[in-house]
Protein backbone atom coordinates (compact mmCIF):
# COMPACT_ATOMS: atom_id res chain seq x y z
CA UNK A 1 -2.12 13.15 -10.45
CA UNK A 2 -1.31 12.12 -6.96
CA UNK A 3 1.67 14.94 -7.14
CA UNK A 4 -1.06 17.53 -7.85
CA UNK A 5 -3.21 16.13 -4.50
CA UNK A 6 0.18 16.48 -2.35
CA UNK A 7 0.85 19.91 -3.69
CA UNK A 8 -2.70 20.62 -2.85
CA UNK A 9 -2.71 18.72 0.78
CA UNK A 10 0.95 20.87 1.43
CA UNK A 11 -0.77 24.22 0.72
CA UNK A 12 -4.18 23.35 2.80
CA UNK A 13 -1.75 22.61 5.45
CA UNK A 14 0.31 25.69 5.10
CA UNK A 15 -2.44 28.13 4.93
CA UNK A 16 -3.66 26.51 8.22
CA UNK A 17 -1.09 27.37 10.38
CA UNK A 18 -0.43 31.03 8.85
CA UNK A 19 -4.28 31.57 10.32
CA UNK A 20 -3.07 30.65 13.71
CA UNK A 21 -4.31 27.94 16.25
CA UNK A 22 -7.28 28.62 19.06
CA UNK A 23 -7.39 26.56 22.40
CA UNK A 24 -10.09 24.23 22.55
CA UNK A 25 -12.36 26.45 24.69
CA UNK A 26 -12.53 28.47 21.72
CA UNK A 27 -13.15 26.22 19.03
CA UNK A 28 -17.26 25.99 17.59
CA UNK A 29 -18.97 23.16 19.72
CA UNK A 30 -20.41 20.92 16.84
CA UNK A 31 -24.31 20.26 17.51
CA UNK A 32 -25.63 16.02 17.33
CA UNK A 33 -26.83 17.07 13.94
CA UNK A 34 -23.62 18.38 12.44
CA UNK A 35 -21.57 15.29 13.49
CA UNK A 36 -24.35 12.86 11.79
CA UNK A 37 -24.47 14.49 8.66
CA UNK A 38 -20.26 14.60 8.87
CA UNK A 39 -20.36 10.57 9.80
CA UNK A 40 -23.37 9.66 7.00
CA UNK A 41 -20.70 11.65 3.87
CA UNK A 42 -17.86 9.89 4.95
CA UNK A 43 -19.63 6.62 4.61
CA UNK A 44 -21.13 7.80 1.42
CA UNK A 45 -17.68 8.94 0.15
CA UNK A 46 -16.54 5.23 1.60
CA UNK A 47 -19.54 3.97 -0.21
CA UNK A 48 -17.84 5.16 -3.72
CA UNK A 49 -14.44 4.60 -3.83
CA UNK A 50 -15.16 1.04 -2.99
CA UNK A 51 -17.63 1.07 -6.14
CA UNK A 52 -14.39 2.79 -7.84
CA UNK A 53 -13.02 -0.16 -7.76
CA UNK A 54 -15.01 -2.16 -10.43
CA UNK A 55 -14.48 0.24 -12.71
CA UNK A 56 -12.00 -0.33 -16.19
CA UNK A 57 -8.96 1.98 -15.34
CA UNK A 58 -10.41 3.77 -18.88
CA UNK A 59 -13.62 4.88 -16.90
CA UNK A 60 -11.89 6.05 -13.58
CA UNK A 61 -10.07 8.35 -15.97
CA UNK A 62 -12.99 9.67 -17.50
CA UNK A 63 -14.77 10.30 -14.54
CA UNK A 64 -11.64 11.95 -12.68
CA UNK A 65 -10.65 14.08 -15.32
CA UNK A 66 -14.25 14.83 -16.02
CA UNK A 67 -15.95 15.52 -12.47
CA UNK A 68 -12.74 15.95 -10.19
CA UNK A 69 -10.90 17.86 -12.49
CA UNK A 70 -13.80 19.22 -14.51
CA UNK A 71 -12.06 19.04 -17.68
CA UNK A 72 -14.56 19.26 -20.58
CA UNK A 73 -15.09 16.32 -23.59
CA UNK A 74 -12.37 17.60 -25.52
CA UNK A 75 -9.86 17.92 -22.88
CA UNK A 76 -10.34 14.51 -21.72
CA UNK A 77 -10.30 13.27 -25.03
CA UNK A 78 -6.59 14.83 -25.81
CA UNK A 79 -5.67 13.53 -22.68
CA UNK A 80 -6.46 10.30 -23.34
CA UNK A 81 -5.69 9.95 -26.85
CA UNK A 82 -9.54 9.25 -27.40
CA UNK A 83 -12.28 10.83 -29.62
CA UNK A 84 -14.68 12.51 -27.84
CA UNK A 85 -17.24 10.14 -28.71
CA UNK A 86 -15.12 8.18 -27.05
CA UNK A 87 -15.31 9.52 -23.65
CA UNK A 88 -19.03 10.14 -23.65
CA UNK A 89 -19.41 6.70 -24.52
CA UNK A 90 -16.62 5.36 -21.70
CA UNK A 91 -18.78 8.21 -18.86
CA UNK A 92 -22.05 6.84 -20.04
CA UNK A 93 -20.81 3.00 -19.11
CA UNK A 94 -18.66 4.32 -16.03
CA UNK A 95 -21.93 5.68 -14.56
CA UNK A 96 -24.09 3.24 -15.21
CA UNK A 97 -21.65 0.76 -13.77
CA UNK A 98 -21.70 2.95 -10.82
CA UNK A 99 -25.07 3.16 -10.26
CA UNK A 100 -25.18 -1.09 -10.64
CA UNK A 101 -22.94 -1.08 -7.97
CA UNK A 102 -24.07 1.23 -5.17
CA UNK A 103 -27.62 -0.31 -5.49
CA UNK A 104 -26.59 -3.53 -5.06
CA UNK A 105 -24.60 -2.13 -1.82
CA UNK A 106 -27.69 -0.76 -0.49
């Protein structure tokens, strides 16, 4: 998995500098509003990776394959070597641990 977010980090990076660099005088001038809104998802973002954390490694799956990878019930459930009862049961828990978490954070 973190192979595939290299690969995907390499080719970002790559298409960047086919489109070709501008000096700084050219570059958009970002308005107050724009930067807070950029600062307030990083700290959201922040914010749930941290709640990641007290998560079984059985629900980070889920929810990665699930919502990052947007595999459907079935998928995730071959990939895990689960039923897909399994997994609804395991996303229903992971979010509802999640939800325990960031609202005690707040």
């Amino acid at each position: 998995m973190y192979r595939i977010g290299h690969n995907l980090v390499v080719d970002h990076l790559r298409q960047q500098s086919r489109r070709g660099q501008f000096p700084l005088q050219e570059s958009p001038a970002w308005d107050q509003e724009s930067s807070e809104d950029l600062l307030e998802s990083k700290i959201e973002k922040e914010e749930l990776l941290r709640a990641f954390r007290y998560l079984t490694v059985d629900q980070r799956q889920v929810l990665i394959l699930k919502f990052i990878q947007e595999m459907d019930n079935s998928g995730v459930a071959q990939v895990l070597g689960k039923t897909e009862g399994a997994v609804k049961s395991i996303q229903h828990r992971a979010l509802a641990s999640l939800k325990r978490v960031l609202e005690r954070t707040q």
